[in-house]
Protein backbone atom coordinates (compact mmCIF):
# COMPACT_ATOMS: atom_id res chain seq x y z
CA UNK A 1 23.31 -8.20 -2.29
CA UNK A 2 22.87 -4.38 -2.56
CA UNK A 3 25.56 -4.57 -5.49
CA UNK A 4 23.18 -7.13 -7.42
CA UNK A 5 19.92 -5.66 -7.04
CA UNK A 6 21.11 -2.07 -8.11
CA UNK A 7 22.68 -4.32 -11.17
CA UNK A 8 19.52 -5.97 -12.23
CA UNK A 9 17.55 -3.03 -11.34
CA UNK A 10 16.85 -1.57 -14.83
CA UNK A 11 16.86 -5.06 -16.86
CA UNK A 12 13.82 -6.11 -13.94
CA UNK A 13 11.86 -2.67 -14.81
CA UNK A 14 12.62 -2.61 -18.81
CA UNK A 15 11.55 -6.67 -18.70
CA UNK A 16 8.09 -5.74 -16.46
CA UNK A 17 7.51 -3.10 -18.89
CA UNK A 18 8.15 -5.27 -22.24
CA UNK A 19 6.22 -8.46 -20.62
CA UNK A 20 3.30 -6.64 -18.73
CA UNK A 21 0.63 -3.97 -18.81
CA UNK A 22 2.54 -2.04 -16.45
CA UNK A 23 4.69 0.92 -16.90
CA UNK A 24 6.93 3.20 -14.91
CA UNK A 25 7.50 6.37 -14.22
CA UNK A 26 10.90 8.93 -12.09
CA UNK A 27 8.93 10.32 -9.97
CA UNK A 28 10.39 14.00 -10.43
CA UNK A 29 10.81 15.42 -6.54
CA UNK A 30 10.23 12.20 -4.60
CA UNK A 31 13.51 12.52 -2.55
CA UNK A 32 16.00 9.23 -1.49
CA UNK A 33 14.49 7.81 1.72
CA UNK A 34 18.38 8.00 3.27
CA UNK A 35 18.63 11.67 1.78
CA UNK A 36 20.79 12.52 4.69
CA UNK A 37 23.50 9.83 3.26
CA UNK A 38 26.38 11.04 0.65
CA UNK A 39 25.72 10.48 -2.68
CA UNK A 40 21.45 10.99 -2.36
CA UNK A 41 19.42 13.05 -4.61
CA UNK A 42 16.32 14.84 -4.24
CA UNK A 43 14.32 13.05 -6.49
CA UNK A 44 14.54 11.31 -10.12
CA UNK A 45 15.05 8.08 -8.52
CA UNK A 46 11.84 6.53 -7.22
CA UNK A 47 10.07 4.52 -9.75
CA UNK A 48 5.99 4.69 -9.32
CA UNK A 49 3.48 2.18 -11.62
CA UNK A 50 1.58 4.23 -13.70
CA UNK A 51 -2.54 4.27 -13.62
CA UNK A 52 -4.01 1.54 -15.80
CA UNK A 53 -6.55 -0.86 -16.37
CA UNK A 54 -6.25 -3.58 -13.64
CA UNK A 55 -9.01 -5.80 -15.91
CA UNK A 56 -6.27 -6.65 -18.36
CA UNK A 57 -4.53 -8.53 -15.38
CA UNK A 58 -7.04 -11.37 -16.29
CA UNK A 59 -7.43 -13.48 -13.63
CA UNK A 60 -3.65 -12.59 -12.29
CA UNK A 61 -5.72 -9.41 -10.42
CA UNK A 62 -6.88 -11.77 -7.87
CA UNK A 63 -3.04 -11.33 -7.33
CA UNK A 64 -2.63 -7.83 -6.31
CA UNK A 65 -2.18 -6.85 -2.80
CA UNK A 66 -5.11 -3.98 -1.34
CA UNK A 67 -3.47 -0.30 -1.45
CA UNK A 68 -1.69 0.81 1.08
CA UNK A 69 -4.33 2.57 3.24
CA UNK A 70 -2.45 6.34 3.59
CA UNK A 71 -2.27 6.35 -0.17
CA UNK A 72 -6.05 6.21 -0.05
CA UNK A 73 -8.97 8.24 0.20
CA UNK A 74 -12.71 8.22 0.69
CA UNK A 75 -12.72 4.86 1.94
CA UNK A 76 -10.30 3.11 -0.36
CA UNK A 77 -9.92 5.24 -3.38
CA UNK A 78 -6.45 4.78 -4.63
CA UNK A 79 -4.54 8.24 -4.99
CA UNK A 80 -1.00 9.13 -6.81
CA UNK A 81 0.78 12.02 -5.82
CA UNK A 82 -0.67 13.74 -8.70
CA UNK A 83 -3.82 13.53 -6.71
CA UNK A 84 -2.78 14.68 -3.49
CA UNK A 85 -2.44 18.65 -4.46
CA UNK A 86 -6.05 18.88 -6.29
CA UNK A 87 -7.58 16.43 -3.56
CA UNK A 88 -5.78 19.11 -0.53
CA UNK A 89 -7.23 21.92 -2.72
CA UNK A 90 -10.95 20.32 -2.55
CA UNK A 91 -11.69 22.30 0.53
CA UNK A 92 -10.48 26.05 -0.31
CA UNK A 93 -12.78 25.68 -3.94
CA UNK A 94 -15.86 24.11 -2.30
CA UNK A 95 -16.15 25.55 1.26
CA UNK A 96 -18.04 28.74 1.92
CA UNK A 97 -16.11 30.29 4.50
């Protein structure tokens, strides 16, 4: 089963990209979940959806599953990792120690 997923793996991603709104992106320094295991990398492997317009879903939006709540913030603001640095940094810029 492993064999066949990591076969169809980039004809699934090139097809959702093709049929869909939705696009991809390596996500740079996201390390293999199993990095301990021969063979792992430290990053360039893990795929994330880039940001876009979920209104062009149509009615498929109804679809989509709520975010996962730790890659939220303020209540159920959705946040990439791109986000996480300047969101961490909110406090040193805007607090008068």
């Amino acid at each position: 089963m492993r064999t066949a997923i990591l076969a169809a793996g980039p004809e699934a991603v090139r097809r959702r990209e093709e049929e869909t709104v939705v696009q991809f992106r390596a996500r740079r320094f996201h390390p293999d979940y199993l990095f301990e295991s021969e063979g792992s990398t430290a990053g360039g492997r893990a795929l994330e959806a880039q940001s876009f317009d979920g209104d062009l879903l149509g009615a498929a939006l109804r679809l989509v599953r709520p975010p996962v709540p730790e890659f939220t913030a303020f209540g159920g603001m959705m946040v990439d990792r791109d986000d996480i640095g300047h969101l961490l940094g909110i406090a040193k810029r805007f607090c008068l120690s």
